[in-house]
C-alpha atoms as a PDB file:
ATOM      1  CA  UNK A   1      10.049 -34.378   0.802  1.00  0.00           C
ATOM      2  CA  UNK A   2       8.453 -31.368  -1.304  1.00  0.00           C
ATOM      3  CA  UNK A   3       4.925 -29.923  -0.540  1.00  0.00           C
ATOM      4  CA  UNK A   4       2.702 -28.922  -3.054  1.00  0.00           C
ATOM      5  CA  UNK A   5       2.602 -24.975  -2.863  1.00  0.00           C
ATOM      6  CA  UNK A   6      -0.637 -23.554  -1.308  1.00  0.00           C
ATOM      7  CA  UNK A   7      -2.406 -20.953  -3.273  1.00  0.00           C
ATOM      8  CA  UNK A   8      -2.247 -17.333  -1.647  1.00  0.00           C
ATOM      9  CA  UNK A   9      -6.270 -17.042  -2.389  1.00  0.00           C
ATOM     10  CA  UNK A  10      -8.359 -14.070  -1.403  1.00  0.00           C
ATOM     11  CA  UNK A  11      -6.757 -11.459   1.815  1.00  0.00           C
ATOM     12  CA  UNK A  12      -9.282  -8.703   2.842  1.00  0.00           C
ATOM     13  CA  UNK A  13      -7.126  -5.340   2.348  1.00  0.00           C
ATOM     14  CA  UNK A  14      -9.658  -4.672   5.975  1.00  0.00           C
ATOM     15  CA  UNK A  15     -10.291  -1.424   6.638  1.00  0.00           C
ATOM     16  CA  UNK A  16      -9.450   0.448   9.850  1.00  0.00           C
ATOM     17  CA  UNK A  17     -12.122   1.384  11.891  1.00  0.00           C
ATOM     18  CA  UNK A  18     -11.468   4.870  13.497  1.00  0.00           C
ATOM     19  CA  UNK A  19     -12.822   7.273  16.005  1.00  0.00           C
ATOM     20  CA  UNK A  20     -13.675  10.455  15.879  1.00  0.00           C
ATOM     21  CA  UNK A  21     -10.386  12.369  16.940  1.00  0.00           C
ATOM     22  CA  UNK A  22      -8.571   9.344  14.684  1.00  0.00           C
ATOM     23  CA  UNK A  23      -7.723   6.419  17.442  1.00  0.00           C
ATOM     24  CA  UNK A  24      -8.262   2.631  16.214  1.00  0.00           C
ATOM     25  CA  UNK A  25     -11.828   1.447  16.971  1.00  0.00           C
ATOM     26  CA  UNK A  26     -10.781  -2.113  18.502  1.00  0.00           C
ATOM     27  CA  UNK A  27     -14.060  -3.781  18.967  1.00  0.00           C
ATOM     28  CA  UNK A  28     -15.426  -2.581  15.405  1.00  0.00           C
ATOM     29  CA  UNK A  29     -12.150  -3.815  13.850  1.00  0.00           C
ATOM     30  CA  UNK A  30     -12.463  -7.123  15.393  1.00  0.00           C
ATOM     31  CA  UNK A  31     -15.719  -7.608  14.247  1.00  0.00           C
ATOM     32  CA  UNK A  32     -15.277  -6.746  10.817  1.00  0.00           C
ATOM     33  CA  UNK A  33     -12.026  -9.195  10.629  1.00  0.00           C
ATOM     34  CA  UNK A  34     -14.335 -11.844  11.784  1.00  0.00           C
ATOM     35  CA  UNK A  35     -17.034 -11.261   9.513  1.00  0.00           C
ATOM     36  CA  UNK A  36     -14.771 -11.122   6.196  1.00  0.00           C
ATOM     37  CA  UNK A  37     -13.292 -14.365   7.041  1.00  0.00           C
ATOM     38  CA  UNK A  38     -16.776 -16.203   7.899  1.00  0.00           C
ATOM     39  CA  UNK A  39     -17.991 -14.527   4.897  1.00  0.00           C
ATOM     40  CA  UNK A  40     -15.341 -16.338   2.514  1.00  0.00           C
ATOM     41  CA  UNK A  41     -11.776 -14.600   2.776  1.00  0.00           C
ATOM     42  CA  UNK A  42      -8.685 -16.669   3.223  1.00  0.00           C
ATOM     43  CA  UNK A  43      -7.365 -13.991   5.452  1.00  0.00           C
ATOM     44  CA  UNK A  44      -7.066 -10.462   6.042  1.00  0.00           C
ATOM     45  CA  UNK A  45      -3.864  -7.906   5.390  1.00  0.00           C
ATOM     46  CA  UNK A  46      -3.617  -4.949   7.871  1.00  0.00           C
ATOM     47  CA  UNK A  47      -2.041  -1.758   7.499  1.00  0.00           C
ATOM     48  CA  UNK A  48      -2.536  -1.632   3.284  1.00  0.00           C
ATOM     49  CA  UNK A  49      -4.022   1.290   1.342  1.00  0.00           C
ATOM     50  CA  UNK A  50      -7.611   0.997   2.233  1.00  0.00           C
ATOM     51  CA  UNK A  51      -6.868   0.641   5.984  1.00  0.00           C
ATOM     52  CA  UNK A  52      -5.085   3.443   5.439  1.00  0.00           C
ATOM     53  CA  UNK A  53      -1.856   1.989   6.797  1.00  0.00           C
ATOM     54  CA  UNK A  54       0.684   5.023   6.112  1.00  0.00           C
ATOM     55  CA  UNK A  55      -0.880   6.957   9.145  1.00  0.00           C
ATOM     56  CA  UNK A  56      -0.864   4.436  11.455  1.00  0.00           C
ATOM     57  CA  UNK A  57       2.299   4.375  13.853  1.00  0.00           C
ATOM     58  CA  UNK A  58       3.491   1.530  15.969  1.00  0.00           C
ATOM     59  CA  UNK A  59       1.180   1.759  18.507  1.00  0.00           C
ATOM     60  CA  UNK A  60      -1.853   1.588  16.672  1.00  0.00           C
ATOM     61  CA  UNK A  61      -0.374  -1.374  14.764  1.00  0.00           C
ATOM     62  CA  UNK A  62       0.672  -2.608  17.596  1.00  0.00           C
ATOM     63  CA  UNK A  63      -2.733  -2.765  19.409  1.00  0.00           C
ATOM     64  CA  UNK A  64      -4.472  -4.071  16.278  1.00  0.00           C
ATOM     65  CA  UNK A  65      -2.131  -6.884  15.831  1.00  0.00           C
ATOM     66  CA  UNK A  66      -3.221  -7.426  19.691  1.00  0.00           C
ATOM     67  CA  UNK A  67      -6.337  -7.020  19.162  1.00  0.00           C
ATOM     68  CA  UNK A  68      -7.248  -9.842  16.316  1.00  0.00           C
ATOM     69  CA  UNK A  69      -4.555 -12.392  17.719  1.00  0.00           C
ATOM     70  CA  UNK A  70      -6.697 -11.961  21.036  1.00  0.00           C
ATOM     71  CA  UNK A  71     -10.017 -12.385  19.113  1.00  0.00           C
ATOM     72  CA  UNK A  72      -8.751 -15.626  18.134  1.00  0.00           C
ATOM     73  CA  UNK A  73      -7.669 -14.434  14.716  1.00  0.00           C
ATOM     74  CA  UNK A  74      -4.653 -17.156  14.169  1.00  0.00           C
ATOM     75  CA  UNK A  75      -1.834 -14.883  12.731  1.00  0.00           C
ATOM     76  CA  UNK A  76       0.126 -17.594  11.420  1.00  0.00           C
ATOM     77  CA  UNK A  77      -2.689 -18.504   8.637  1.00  0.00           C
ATOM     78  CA  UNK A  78      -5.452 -15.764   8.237  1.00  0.00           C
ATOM     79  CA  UNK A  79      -2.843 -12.274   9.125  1.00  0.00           C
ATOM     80  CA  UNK A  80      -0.591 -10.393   6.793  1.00  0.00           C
ATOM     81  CA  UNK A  81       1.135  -6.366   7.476  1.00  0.00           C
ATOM     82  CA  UNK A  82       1.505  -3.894   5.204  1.00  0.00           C
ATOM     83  CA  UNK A  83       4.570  -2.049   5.264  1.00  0.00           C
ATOM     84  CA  UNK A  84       4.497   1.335   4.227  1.00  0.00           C
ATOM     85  CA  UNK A  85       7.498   3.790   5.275  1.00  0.00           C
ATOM     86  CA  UNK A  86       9.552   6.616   3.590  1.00  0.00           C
ATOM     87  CA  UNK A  87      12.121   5.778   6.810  1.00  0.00           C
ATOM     88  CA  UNK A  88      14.206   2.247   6.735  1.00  0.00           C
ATOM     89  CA  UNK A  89      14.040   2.280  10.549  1.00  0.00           C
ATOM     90  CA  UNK A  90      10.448   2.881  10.247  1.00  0.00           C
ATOM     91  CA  UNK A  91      10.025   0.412   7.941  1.00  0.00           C
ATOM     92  CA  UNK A  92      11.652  -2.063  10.062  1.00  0.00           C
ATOM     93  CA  UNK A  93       9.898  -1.406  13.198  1.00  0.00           C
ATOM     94  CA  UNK A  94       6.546  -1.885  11.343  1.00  0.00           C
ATOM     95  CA  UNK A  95       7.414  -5.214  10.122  1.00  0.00           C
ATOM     96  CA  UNK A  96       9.091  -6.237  13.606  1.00  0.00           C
ATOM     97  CA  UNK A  97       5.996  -5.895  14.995  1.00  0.00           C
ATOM     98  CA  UNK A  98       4.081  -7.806  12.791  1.00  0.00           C
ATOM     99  CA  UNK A  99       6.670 -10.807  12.467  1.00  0.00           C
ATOM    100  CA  UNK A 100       7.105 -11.162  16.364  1.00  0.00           C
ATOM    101  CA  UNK A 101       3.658 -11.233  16.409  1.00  0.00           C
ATOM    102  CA  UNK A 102       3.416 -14.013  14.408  1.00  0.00           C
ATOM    103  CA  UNK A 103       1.663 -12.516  11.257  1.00  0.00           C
ATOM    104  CA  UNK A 104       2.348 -14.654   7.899  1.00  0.00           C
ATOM    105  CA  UNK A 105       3.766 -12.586   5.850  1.00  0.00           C
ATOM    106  CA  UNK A 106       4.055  -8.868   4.929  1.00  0.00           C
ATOM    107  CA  UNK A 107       3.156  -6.805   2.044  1.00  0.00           C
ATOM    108  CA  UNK A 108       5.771  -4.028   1.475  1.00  0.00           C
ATOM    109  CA  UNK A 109       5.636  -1.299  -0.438  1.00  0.00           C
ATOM    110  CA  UNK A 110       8.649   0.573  -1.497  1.00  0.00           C
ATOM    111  CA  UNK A 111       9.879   3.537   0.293  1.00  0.00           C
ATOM    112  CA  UNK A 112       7.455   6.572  -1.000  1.00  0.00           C
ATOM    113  CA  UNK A 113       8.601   9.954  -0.375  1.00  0.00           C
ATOM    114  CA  UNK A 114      11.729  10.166  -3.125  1.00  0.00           C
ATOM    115  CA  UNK A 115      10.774  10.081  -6.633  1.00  0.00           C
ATOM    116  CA  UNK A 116      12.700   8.988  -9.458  1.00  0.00           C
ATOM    117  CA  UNK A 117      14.752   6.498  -7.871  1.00  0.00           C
ATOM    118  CA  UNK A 118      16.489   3.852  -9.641  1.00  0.00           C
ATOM    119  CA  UNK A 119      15.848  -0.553  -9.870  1.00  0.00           C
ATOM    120  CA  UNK A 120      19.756  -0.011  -8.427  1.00  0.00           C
ATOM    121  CA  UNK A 121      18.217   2.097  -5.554  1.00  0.00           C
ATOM    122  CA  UNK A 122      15.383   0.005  -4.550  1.00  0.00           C
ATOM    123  CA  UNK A 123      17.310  -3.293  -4.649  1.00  0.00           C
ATOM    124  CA  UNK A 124      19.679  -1.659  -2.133  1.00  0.00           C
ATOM    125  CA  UNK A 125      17.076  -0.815  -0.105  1.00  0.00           C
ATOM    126  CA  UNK A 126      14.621  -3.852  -0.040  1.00  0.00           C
ATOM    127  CA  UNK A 127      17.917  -5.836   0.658  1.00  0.00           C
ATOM    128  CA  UNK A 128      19.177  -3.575   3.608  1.00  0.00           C
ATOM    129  CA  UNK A 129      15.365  -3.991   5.106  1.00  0.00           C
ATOM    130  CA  UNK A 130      15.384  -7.676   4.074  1.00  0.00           C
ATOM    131  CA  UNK A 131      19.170  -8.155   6.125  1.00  0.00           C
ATOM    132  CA  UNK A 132      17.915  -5.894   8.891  1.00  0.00           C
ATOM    133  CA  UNK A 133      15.056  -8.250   9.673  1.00  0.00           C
ATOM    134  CA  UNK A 134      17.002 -11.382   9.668  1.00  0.00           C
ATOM    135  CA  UNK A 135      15.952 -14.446   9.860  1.00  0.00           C
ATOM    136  CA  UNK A 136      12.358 -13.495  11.084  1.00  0.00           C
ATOM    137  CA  UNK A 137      11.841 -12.059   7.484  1.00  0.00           C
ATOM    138  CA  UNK A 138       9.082 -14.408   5.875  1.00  0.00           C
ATOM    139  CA  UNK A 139       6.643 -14.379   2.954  1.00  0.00           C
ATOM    140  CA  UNK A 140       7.181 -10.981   1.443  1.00  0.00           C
ATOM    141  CA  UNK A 141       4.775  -9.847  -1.161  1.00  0.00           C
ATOM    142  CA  UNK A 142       6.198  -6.822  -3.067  1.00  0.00           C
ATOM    143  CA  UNK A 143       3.800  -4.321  -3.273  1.00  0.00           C
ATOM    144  CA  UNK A 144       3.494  -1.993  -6.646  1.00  0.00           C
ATOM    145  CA  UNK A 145       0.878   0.934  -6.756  1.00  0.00           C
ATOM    146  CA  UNK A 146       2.973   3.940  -8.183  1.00  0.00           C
ATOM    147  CA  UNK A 147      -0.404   5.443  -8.282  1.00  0.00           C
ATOM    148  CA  UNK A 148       0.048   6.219  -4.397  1.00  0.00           C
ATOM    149  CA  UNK A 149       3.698   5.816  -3.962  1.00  0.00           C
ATOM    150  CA  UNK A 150       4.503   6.725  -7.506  1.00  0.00           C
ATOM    151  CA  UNK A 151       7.483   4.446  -7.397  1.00  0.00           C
ATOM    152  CA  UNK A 152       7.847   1.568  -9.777  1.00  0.00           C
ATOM    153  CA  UNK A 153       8.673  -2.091  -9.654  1.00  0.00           C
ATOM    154  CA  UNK A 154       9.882  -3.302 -12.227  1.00  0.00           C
ATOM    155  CA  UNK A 155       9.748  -6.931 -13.450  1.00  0.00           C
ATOM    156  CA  UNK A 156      13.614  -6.689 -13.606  1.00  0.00           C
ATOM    157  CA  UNK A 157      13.737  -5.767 -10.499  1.00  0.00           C
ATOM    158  CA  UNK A 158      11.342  -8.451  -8.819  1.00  0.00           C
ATOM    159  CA  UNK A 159      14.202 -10.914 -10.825  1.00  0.00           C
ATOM    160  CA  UNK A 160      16.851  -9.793  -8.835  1.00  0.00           C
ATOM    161  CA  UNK A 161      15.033  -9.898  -5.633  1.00  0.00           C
ATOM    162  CA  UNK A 162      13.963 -13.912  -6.070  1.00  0.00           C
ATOM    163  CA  UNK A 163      17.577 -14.517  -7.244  1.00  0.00           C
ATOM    164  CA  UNK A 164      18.620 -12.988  -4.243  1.00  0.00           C
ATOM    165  CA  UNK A 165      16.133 -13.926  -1.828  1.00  0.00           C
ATOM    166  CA  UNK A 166      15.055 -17.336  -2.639  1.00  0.00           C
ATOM    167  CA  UNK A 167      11.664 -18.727  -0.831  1.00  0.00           C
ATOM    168  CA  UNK A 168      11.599 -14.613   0.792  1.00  0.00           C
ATOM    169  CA  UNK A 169      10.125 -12.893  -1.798  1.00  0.00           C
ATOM    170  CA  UNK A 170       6.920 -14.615  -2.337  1.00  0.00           C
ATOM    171  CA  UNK A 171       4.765 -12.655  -4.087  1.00  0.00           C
ATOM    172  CA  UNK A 172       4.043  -9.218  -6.227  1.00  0.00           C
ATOM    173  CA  UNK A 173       0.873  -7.601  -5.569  1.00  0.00           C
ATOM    174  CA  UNK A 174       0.193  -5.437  -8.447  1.00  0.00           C
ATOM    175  CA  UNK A 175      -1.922  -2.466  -7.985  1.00  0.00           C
ATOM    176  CA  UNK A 176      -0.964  -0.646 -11.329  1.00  0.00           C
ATOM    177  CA  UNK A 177      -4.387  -1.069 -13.115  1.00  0.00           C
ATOM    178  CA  UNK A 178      -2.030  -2.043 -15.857  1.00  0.00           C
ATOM    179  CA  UNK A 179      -3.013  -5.823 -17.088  1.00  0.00           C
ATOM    180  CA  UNK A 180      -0.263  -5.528 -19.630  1.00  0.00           C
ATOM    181  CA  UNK A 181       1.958  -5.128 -16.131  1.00  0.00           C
ATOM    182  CA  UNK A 182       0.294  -8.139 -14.609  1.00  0.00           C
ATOM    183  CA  UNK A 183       0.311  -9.898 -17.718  1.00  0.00           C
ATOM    184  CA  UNK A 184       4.422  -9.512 -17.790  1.00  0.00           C
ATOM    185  CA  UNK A 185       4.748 -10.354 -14.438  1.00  0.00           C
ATOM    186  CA  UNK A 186       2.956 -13.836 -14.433  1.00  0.00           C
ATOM    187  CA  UNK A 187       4.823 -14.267 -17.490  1.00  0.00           C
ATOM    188  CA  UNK A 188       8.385 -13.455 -16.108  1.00  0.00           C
ATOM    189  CA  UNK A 189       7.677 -14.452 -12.627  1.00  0.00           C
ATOM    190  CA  UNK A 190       4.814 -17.603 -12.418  1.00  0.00           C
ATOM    191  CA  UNK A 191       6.219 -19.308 -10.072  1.00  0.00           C
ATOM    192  CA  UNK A 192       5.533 -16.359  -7.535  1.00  0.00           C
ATOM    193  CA  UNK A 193       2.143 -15.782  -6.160  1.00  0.00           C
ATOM    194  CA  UNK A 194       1.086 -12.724  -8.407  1.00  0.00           C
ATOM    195  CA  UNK A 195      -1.948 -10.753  -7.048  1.00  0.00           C
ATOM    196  CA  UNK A 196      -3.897  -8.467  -9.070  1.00  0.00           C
ATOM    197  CA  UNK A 197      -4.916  -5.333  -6.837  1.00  0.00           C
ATOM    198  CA  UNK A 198      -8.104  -4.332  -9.341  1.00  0.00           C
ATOM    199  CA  UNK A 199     -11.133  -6.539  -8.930  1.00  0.00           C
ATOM    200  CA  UNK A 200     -12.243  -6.099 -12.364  1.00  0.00           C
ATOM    201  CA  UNK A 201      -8.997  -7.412 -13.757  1.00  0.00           C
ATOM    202  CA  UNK A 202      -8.822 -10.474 -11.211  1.00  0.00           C
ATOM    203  CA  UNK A 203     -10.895 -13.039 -13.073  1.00  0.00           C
ATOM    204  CA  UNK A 204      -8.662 -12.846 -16.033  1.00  0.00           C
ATOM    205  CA  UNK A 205      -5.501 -12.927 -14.115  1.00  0.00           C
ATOM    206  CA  UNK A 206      -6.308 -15.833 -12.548  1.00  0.00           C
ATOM    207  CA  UNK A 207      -6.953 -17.612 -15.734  1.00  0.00           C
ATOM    208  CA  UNK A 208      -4.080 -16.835 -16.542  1.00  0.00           C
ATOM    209  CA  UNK A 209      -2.273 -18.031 -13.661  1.00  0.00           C
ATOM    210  CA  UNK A 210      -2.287 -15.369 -10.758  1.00  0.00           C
ATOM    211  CA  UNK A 211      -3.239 -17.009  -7.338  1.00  0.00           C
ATOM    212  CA  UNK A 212      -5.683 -13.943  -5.824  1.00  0.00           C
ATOM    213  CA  UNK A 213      -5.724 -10.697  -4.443  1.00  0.00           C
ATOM    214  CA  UNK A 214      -4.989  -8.517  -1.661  1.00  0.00           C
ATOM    215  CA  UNK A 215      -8.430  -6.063  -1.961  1.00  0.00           C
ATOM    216  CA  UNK A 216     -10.935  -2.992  -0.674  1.00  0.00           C
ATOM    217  CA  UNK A 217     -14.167  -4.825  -2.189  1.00  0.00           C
ATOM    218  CA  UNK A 218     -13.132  -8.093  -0.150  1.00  0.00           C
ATOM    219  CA  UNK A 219     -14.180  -5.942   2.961  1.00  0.00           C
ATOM    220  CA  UNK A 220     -17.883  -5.784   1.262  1.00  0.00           C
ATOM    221  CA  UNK A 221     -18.502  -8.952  -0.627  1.00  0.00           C
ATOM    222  CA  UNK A 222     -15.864 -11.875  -0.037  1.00  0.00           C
ATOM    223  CA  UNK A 223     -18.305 -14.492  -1.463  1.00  0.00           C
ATOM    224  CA  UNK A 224     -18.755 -12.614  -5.354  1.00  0.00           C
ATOM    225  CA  UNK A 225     -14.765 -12.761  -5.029  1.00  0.00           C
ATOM    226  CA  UNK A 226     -14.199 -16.080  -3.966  1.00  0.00           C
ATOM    227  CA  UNK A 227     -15.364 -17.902  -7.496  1.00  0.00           C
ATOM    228  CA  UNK A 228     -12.815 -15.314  -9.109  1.00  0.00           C
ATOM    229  CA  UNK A 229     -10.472 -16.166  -7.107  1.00  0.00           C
ATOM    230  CA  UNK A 230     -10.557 -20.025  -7.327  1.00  0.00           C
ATOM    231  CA  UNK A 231     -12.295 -20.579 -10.713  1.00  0.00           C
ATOM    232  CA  UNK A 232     -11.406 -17.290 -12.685  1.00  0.00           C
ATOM    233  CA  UNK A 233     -14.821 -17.007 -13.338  1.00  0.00           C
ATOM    234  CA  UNK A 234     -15.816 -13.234 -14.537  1.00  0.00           C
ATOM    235  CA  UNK A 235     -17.888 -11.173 -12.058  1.00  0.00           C
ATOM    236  CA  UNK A 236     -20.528  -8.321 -13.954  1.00  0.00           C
ATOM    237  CA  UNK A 237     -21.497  -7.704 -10.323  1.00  0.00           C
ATOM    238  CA  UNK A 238     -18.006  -7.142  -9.131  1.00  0.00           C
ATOM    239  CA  UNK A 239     -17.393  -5.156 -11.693  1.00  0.00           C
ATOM    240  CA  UNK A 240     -20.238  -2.586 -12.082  1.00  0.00           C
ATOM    241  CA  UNK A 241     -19.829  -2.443  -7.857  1.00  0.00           C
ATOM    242  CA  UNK A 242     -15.684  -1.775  -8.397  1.00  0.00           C
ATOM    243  CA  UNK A 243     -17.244   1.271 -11.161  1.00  0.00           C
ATOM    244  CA  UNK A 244     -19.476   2.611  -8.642  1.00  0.00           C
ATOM    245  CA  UNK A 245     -16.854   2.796  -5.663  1.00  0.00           C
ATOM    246  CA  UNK A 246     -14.111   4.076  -7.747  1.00  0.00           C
ATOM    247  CA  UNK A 247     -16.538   6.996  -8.614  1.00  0.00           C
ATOM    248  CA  UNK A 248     -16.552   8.316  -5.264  1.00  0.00           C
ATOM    249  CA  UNK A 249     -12.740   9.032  -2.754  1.00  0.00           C
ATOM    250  CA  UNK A 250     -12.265   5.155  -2.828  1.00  0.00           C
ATOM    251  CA  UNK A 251     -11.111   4.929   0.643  1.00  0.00           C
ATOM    252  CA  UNK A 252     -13.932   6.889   2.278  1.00  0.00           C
ATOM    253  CA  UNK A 253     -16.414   4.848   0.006  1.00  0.00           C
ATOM    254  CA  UNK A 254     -14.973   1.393   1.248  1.00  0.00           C
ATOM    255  CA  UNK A 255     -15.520   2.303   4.664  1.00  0.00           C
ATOM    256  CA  UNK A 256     -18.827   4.151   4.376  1.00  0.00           C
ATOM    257  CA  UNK A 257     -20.102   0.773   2.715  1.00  0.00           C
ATOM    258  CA  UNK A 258     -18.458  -1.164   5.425  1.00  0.00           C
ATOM    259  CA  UNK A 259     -20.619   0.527   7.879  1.00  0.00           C
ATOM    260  CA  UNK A 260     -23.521   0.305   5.788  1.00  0.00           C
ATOM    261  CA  UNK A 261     -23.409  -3.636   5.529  1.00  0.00           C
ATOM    262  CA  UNK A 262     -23.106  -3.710   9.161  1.00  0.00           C
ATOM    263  CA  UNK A 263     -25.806  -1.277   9.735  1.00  0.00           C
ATOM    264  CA  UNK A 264     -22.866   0.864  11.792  1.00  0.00           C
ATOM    265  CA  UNK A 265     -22.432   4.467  10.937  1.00  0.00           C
ATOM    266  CA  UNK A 266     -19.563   3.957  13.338  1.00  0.00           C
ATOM    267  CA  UNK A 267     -17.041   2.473  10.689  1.00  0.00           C
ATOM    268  CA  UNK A 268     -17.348   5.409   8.266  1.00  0.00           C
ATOM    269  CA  UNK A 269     -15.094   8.150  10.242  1.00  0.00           C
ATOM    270  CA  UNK A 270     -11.362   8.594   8.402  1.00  0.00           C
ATOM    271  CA  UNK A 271      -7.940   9.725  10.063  1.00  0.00           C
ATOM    272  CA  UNK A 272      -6.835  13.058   8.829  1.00  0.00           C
ATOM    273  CA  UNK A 273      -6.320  14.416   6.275  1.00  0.00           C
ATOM    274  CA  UNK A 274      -8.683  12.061   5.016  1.00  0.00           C
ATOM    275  CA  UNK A 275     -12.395  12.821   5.093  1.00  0.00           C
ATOM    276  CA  UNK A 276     -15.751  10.906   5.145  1.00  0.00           C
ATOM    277  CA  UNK A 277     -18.196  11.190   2.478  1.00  0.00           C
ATOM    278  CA  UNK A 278     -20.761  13.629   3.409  1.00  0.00           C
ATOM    279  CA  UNK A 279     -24.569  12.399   3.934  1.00  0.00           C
ATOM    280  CA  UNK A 280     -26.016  12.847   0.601  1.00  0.00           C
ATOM    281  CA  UNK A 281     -22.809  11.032  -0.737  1.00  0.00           C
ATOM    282  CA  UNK A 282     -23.194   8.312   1.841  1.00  0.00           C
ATOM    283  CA  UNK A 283     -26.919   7.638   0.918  1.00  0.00           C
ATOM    284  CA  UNK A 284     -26.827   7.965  -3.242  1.00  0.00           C
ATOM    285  CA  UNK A 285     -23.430   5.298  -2.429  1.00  0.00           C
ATOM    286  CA  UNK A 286     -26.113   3.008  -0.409  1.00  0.00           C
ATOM    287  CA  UNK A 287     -28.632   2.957  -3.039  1.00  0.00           C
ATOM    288  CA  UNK A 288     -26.370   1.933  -5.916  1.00  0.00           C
ATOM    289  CA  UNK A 289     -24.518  -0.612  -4.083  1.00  0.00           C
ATOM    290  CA  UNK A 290     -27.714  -2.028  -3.133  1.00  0.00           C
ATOM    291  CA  UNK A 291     -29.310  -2.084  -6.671  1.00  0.00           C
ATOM    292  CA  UNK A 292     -26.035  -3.714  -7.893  1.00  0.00           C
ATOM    293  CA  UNK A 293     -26.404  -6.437  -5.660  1.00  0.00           C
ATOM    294  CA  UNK A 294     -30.573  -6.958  -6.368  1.00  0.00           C
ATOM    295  CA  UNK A 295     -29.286  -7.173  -9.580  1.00  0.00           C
ATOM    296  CA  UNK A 296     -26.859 -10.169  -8.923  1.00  0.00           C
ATOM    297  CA  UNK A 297     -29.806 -11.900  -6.796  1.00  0.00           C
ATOM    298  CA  UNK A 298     -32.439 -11.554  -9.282  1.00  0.00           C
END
């Protein structure tokens, strides 16, 4: 008998809390994954760009997968992994420990260190990690933001990859900025779940048939997303708050207003070579994300 397909909805890209000297903050991270979820989010995606998932080996990952799943987080509904690797074996171990785990699916990004490689190249190597995972492999959202990795994916390439791995590749989460990209690939591609990785492009997409987003600003205001996300309804708030962050070392920002709505300074320290906004930063960042949000109220 066929199910009706679920919509992916909204995922919490969740920032990684951090101590000073750069371990994983357990506790913090735990109650920050609870607190996006209550607040609205469908479920939250580890490891991504804002949580800064490139520097984080196996044993922090493996500890934070521990960590939620202990909390009472169930993996197998509300927890995706990003993959991010230059290394196959790497890449591989990463999602190992998320699938054993239990996690839903995985968002993974394409290898990052060469530069110029081919659609030829990448299918070999998606398909080597895809074989090398065997049948644990499950619910793979490709992830495109050449702006970090500065590697492409194509929509010809995303064709070849459904072809070949039917009901695998679920998804394309597309962090270009492009809408003209994201416009092609709900176009080419509908039928998979195609998230749009800029808030301020999200209403529209959905509209126009995108099913939600992997995001930062879901770590700060999950209920302004949710009518985007489910009604395509157009967000000045999200927007001008989106403008403000992106004005600032988006990362840092994220986290520094992470801490602020928890009234934790504790969230706000990075792992090297990143760096936390200073204290002037932190408090002009404060005051306009607050008078964005008085604005949405009044």
């Amino acid at each position: 008998m066929a199910t009706q397909k679920t919509r992916f909805g909204l995922s919490c890209a969740i920032t990684t809390p951090m101590r000073e000297g750069g371990s994983v903050d357990l506790p913090r991270l735990v109650h920050h994954a609870r607190h996006v979820l209550a607040e609205g989010c469908d479920s939250v995606t580890l490891f991504g760009t804002t949580g800064e998932g490139a520097a984080l080996g196996l044993p922090a990952r493996t500890a934070m997968m521990g960590a939620l799943i202990g909390a009472g987080i169930d993996p197998a509904r509300q927890i995706y992994a990003g993959i991010a690797a230059a290394s196959m074996n790497e890449a591989v171990e990463q999602a190992r420990i998320a699938l054993d785990a239990g996690a839903k699916g995985l968002l993974v990004a394409p290898p990052f260190y060469f530069k110029g490689v081919s659609d030829e190249g990448l299918y070999v190597w998606f398909s080597q990690f895809f074989e090398k995972l065997g049948a644990s492999a499950r619910n793979v959202v490709v992830y495109h933001i050449p702006s970090v990795t500065a590697v492409d994916i194509s929509v010809g390439l995303v064709q070849r990859l459904k072809t070949a791995f039917p009901g695998l590749v679920i998804g394309v989460k597309d962090s270009s900025g492009s809408y003209a990209n994201t416009e092609a690939l709900l176009k080419a591609h509908g039928e998979l779940a195609i998230l749009v990785g800029d808030e301020r492009q999200l209403a529209k997409a959905v509209r126009n048939g995108a099913e939600g987003s992997i995001c930062g600003l879901a770590n700060l205001v999950p209920g302004l997303l949710r009518p985007m996300v489910y009604e395509g309804k157009d967000s000045p708030v999200v927007n001008a708050l989106v403008d403000e962050i992106c004005s600032h070392p988006v990362l840092a920002a994220v986290k520094a207003l992470v801490g602020h709505i928890h009234g934790d300074e504790g969230y706000g320290a990075m792992r090297p070579p990143l760096e936390a906004l200073d204290a002037g930063t932190r408090k002009r960042l404060f005051a306009a994300f607050d008078s964005i949000k008085q604005a949405k109220a009044a």
